[in-house]
Each structure stands twice: as C-alpha cells, then as structure tokens.
N, C-alpha and C. Protein backbone atom coordinates (compact mmCIF):
# COMPACT_ATOMS: atom_id res chain seq x y z
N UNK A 1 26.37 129.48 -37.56
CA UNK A 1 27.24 129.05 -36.47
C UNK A 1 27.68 130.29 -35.69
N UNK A 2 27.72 130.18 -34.34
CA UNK A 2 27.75 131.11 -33.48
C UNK A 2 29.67 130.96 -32.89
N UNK A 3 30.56 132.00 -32.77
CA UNK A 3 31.80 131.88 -32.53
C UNK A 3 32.11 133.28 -31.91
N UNK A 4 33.00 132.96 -31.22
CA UNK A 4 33.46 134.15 -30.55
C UNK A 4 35.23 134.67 -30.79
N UNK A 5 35.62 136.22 -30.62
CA UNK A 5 36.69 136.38 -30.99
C UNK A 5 36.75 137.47 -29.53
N UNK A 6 37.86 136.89 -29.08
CA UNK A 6 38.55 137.90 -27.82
C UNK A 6 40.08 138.25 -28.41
N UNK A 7 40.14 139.74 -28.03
CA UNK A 7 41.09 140.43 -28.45
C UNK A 7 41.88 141.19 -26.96
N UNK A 8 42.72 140.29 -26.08
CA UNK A 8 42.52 140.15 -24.45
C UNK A 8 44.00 141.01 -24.67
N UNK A 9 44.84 141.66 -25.77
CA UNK A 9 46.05 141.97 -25.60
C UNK A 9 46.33 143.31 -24.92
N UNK A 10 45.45 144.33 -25.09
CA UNK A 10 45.19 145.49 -24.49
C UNK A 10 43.51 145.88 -24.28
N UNK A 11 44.00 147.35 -23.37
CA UNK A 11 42.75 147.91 -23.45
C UNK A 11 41.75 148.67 -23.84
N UNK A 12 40.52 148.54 -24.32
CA UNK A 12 40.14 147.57 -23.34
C UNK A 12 39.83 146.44 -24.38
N UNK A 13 39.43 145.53 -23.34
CA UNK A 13 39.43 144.01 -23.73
C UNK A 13 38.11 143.94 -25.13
N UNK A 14 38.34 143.31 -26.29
CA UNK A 14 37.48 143.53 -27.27
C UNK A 14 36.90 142.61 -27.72
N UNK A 15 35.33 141.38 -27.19
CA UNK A 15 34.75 140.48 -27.31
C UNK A 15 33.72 141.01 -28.64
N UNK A 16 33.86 140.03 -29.81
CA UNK A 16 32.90 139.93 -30.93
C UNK A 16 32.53 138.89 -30.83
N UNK A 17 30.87 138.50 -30.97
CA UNK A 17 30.23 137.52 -31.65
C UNK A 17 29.89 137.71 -32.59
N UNK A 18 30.04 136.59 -33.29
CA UNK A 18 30.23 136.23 -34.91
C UNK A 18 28.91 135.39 -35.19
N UNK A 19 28.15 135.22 -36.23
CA UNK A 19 27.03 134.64 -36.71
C UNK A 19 27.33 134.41 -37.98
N UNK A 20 27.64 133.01 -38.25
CA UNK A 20 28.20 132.78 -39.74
C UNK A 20 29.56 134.02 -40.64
N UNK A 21 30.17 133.96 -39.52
CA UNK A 21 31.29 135.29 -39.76
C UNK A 21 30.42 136.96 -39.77
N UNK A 22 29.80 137.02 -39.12
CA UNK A 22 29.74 138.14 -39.59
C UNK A 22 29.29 138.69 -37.92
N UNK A 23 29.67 140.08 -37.77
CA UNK A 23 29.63 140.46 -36.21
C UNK A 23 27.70 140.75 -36.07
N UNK A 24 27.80 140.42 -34.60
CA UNK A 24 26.31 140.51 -34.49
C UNK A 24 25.87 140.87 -33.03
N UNK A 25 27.06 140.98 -32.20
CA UNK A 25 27.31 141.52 -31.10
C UNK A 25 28.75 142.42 -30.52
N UNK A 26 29.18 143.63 -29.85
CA UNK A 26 30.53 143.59 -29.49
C UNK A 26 30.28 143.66 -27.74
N UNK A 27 31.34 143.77 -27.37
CA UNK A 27 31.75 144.24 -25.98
C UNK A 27 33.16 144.67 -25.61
N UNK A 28 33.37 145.91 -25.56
CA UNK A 28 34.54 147.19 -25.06
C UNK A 28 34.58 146.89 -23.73
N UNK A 29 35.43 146.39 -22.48
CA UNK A 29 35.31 146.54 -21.71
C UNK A 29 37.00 146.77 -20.82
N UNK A 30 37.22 147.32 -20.31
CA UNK A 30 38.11 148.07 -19.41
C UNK A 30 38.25 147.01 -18.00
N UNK A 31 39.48 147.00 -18.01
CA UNK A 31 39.77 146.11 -16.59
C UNK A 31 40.75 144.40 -16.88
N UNK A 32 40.87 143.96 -16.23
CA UNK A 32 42.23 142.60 -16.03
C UNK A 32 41.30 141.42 -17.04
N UNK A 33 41.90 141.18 -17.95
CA UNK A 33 41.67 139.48 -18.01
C UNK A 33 40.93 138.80 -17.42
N UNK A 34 41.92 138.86 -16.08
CA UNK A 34 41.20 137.41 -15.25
C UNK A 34 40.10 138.09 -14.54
N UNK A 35 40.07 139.00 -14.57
CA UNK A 35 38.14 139.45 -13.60
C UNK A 35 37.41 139.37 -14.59
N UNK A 36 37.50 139.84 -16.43
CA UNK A 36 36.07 140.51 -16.99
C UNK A 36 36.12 139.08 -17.52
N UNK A 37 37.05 137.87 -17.90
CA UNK A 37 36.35 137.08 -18.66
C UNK A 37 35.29 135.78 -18.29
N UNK A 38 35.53 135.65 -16.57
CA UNK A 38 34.56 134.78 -16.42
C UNK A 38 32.77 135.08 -16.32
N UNK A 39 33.15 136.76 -15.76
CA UNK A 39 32.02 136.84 -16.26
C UNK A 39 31.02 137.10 -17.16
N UNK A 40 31.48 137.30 -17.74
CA UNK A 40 31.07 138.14 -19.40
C UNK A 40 30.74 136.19 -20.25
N UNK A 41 31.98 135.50 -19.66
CA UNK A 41 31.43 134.08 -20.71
C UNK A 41 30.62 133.27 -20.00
N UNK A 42 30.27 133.54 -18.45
CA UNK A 42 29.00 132.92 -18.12
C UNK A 42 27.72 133.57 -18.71
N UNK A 43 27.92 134.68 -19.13
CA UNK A 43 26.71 135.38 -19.45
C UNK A 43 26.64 134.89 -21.29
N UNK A 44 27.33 134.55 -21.66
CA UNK A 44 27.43 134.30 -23.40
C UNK A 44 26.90 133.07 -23.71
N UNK A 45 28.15 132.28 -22.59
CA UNK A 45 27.73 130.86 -22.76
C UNK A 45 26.31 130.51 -22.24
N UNK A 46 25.60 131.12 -21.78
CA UNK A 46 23.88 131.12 -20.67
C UNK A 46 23.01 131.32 -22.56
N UNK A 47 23.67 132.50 -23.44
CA UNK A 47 23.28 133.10 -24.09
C UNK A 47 23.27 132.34 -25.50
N UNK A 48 24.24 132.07 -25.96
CA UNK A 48 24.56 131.51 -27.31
C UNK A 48 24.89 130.41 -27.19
N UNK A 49 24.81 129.69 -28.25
CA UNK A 49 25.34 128.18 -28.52
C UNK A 49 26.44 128.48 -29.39
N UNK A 50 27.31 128.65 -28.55
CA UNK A 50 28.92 129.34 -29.49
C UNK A 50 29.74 128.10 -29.78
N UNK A 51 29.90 127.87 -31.00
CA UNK A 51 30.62 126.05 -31.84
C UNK A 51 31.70 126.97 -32.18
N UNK A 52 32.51 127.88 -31.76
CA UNK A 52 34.13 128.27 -32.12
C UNK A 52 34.42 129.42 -31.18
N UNK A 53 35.57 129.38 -30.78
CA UNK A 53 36.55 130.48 -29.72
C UNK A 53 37.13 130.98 -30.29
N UNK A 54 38.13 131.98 -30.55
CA UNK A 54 38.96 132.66 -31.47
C UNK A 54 39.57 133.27 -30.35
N UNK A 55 40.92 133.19 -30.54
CA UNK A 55 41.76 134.89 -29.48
C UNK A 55 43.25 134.88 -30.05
N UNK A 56 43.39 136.36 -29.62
CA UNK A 56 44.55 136.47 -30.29
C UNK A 56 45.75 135.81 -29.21
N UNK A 57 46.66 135.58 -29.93
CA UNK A 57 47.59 134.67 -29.27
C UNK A 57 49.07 135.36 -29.10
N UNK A 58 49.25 136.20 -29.58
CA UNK A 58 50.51 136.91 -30.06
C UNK A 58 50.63 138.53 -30.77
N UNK A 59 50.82 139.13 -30.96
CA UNK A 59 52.23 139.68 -29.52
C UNK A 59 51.55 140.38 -29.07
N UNK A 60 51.83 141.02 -27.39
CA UNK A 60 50.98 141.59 -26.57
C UNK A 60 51.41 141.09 -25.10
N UNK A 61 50.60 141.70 -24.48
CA UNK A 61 50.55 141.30 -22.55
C UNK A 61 50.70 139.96 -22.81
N UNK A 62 52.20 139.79 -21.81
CA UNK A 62 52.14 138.12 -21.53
C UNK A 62 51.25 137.73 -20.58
N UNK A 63 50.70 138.38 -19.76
CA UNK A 63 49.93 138.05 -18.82
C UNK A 63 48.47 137.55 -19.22
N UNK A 64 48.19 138.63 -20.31
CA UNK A 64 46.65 138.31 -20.85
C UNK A 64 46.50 137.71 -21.72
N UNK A 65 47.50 137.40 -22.32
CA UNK A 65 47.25 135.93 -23.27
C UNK A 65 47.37 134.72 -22.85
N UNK A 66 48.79 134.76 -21.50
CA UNK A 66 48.26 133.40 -20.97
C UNK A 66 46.87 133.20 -20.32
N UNK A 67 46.27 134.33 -19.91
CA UNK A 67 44.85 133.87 -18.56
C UNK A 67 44.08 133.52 -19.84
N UNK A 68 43.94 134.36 -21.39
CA UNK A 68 43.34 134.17 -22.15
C UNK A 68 43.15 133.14 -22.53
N UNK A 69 44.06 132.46 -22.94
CA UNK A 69 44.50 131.16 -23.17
C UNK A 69 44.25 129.74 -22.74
N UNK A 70 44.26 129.93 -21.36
CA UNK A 70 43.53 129.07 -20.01
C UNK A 70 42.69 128.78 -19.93
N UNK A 71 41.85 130.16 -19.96
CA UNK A 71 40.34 130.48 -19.65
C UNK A 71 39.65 129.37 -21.30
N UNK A 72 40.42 129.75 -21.70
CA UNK A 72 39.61 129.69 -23.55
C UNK A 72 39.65 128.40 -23.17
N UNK A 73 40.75 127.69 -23.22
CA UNK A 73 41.22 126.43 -23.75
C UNK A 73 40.44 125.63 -22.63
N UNK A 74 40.32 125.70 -21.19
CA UNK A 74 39.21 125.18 -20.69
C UNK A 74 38.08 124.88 -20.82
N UNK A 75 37.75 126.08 -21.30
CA UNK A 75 35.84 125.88 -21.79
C UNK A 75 36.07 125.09 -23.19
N UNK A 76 36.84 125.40 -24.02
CA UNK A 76 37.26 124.29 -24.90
C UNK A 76 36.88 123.19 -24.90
N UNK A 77 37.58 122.81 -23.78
CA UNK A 77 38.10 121.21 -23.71
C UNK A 77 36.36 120.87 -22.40
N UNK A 78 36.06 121.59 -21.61
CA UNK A 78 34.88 121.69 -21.13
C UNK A 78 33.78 121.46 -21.96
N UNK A 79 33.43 122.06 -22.81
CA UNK A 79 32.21 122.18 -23.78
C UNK A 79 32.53 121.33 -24.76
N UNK A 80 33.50 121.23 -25.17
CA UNK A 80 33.68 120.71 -26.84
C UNK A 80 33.25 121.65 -27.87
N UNK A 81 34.53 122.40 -27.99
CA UNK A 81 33.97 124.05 -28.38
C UNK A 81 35.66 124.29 -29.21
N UNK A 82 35.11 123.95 -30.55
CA UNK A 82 37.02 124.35 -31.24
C UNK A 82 37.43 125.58 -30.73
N UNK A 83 38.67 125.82 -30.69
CA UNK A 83 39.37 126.95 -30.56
C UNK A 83 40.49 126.63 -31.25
N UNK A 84 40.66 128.54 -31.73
CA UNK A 84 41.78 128.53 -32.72
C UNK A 84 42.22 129.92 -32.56
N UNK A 85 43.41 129.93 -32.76
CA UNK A 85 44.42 131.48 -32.29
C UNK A 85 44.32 132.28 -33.36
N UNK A 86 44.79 133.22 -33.11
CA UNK A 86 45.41 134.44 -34.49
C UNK A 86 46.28 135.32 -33.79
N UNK A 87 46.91 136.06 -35.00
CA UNK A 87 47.85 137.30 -34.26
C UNK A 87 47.05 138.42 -34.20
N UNK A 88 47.62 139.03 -33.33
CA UNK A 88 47.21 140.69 -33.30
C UNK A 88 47.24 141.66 -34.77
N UNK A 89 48.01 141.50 -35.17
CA UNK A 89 48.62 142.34 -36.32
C UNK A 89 47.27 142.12 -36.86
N UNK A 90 46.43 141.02 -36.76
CA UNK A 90 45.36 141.16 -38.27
C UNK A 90 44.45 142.67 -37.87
N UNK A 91 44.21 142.55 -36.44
CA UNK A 91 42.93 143.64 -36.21
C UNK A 91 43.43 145.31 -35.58
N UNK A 92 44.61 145.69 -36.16
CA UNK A 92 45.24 147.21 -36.13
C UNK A 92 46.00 147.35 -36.85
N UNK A 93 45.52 147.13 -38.52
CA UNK A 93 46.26 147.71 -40.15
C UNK A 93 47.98 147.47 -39.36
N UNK A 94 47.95 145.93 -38.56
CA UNK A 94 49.79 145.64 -38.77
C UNK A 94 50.34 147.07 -38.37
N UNK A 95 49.66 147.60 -37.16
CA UNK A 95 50.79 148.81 -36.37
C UNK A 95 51.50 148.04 -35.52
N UNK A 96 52.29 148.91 -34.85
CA UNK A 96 53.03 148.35 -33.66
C UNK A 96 52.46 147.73 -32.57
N UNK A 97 52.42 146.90 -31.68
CA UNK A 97 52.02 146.79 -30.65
C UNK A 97 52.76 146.71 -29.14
N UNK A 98 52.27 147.56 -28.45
CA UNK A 98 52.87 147.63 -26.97
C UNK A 98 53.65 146.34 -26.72
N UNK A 99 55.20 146.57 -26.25
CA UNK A 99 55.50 145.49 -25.68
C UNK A 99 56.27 145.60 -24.47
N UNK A 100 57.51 146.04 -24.21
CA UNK A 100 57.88 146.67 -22.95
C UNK A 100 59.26 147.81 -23.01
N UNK A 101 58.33 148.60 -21.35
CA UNK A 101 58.95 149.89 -22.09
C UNK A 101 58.42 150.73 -22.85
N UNK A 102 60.09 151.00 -23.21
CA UNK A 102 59.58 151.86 -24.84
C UNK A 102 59.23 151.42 -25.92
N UNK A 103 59.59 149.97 -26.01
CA UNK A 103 59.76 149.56 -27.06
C UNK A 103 58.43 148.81 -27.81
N UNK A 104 58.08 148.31 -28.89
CA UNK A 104 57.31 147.61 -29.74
C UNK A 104 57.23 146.23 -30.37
N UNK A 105 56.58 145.61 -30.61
CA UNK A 105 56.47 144.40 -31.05
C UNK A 105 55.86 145.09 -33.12
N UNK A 106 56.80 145.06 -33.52
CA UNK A 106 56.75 145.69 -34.95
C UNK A 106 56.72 144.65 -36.15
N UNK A 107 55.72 144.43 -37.02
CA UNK A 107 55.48 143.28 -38.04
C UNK A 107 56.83 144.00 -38.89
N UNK A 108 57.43 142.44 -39.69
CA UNK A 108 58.32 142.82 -40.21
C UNK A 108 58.53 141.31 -41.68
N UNK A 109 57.00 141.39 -42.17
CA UNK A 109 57.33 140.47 -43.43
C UNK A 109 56.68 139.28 -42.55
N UNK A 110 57.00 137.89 -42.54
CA UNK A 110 56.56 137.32 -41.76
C UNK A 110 57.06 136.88 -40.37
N UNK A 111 58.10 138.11 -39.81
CA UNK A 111 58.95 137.97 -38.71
C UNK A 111 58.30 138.92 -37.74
N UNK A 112 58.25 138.85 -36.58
CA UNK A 112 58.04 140.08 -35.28
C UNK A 112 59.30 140.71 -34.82
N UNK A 113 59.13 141.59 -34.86
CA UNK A 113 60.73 142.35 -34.45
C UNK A 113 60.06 142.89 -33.19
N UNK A 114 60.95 143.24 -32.27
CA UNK A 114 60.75 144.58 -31.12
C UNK A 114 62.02 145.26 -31.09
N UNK A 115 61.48 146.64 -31.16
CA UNK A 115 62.53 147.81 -31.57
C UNK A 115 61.58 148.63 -31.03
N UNK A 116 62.23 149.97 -30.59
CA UNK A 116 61.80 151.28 -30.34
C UNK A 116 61.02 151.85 -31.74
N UNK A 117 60.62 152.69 -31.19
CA UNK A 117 59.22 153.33 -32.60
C UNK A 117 60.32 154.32 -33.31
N UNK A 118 60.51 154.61 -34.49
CA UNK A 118 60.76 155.73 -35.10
C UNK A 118 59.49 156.92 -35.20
N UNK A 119 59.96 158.22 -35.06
CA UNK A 119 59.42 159.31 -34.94
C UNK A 119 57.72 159.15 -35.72
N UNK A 120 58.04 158.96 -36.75
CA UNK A 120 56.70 159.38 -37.72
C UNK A 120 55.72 157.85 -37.56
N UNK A 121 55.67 156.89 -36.73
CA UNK A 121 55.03 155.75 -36.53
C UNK A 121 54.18 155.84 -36.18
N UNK A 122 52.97 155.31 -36.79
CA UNK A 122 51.38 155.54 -36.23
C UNK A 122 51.31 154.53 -35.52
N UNK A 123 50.34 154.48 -34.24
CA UNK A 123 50.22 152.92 -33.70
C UNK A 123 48.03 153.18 -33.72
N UNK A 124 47.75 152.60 -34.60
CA UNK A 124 46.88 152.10 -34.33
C UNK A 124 46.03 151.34 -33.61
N UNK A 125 44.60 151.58 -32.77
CA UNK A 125 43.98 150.52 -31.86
C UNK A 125 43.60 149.59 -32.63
N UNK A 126 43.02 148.26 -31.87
CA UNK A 126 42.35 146.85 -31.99
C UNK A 126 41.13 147.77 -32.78
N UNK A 127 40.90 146.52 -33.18
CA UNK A 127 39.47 146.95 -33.98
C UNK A 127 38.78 145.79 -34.26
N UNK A 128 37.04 145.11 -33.61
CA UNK A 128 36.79 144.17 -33.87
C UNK A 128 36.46 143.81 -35.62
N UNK A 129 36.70 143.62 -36.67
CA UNK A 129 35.99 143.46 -38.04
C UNK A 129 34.47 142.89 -38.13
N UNK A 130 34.28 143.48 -38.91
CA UNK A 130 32.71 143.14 -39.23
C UNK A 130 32.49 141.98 -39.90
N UNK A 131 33.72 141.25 -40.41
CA UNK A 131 33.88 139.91 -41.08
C UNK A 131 34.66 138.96 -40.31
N UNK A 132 34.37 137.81 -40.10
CA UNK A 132 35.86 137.23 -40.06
C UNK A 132 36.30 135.96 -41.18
N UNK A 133 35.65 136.40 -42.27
CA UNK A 133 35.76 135.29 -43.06
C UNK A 133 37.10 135.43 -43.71
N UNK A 134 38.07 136.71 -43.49
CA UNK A 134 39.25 136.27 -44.41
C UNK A 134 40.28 136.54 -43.61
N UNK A 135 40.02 136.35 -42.11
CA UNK A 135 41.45 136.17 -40.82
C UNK A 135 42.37 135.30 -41.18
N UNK A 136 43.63 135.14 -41.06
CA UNK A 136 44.01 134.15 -40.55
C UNK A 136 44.32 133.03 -39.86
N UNK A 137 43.23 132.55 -39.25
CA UNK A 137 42.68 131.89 -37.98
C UNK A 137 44.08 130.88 -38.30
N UNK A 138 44.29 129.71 -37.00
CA UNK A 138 45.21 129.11 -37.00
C UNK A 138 44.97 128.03 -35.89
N UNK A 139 45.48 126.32 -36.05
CA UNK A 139 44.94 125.72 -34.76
C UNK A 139 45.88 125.93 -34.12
N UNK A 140 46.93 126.28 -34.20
CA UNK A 140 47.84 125.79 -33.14
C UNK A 140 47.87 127.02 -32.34
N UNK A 141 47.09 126.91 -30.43
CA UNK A 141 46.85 128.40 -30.16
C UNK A 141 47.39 127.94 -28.76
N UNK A 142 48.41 127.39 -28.53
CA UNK A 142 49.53 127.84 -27.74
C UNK A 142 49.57 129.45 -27.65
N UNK A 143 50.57 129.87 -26.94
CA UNK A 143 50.36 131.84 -26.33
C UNK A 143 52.30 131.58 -27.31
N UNK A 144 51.66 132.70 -28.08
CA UNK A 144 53.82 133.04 -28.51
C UNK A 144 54.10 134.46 -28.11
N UNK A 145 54.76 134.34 -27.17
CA UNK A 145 55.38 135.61 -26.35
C UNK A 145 56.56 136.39 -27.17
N UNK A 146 57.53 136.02 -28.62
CA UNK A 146 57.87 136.75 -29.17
C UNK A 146 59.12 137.97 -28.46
N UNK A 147 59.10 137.23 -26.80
CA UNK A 147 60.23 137.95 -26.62
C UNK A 147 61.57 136.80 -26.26
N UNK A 148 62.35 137.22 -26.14
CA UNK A 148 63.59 136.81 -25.40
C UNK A 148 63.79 136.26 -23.81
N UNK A 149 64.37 135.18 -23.48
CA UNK A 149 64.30 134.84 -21.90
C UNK A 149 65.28 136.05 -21.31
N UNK A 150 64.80 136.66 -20.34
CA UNK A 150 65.59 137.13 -19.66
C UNK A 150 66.94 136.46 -19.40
C-alpha cells in the first residue's frame, strides 16, 4: 500500500512516500504551502496509487497546517483516500518547535506548553523516518493550533 506523509510545519516542506510503511521516495522542498503542494500532488497522484495521506497536524505554522489540511482533506474526500493526522513532536526526538517570537511550542508529558527556550535547549529539525509503522497516526485530523485566542 502506497501512503503519503507531509511534514508542511516548517522549512522546508518534507513529503515521504511510504510502500507498506517503509520510505521509498522523499522530497525537501523550500517555499509556501499553498504553491509547492498542488504541484508536487499532481505529479504523485499522476504517479502512485496512494490508499493513505498522513500530515502533521500540530504544533507549528498556523498557516501551513491549515492550507495543509484543506489541500489533504480535499483530495481525501475527492479520491477516497483515508487521511489521518499526527503531531510534530514524533519526527524531531520531541524538540521544541517554532511558535511565535521567541517563544516555543515545548512537549511536556502529554501536554504542549509554549515558553521561551532555556539556554542549553537543543531544537532539532523534521526528519522524514524510514518506518512509519510505529507513529502515532490518529483519525481525528482537524489542525490543533495549541495557542491561545488573542
């Protein structure tokens, strides 16, 4: 089974295809959401017979998880193509992730905190895995923004 995992929270944008969980394609690419993903999934969808979507859903650019989100959940509901969310934290060893400002979107047990970084804090990049058989995948892939209403 052919599935895809977009990692749309920073840059650059990090597309894996998956072949019975296991990676068998990537794509690194630099630039907005809403420009690289239509074309990159006309070229996939032309390409593969992809039966699952994957993207991360949380925490990160509110902007690129909602277009992410859109985009996904369309061809979704277009194709008849499951989709299912995950957090960020699985694919950067649970570092911090950019949120605004100075500040961080910091794993904290099974809570998200945002707080400023202390001194000695590594922040680790995205990283696509060579597996995805032991993610946390999840259906419910609504976008959780994890911050506060203004």
């Amino acid at each position: 089974m052919i599935e895809v995992l977009v990692i749309s929270i920073s840059n650059p944008i990090l597309i894996g295809i998956y072949e019975n969980e296991e990676l068998i394609n990537e794509y690194k690419i630099e630039g907005k959401t809403s420009d690289l993903l239509p074309s990159l999934f006309e070229k996939l969808l032309n390409k593969y017979n992809i039966k699952r979507l994957n993207y991360v859903n949380t925490p990160g650019s509110y902007m690129a998880i909602k277009v992410a989100y859109i985009f996904l959940k369309t061809i979704s509901i277009t194709k008849k193509i499951e989709f299912r969310a995950v957090e960020g934290f699985e694919f950067n060893e649970k570092s911090p992730i950019k949120a605004l400002g100075k500040k961080y979107f910091i794993k904290d047990g099974k809570d998200v905190k945002v707080e400023f970084l202390e001194k000695d804090c590594i922040i680790r990049d995205f990283k696509l895995p060579k597996s995805i058989s032991n993610i946390n995948f999840n259906k419910q892939t609504l976008p959780i923004y994890n911050l506060p209403a203004v």
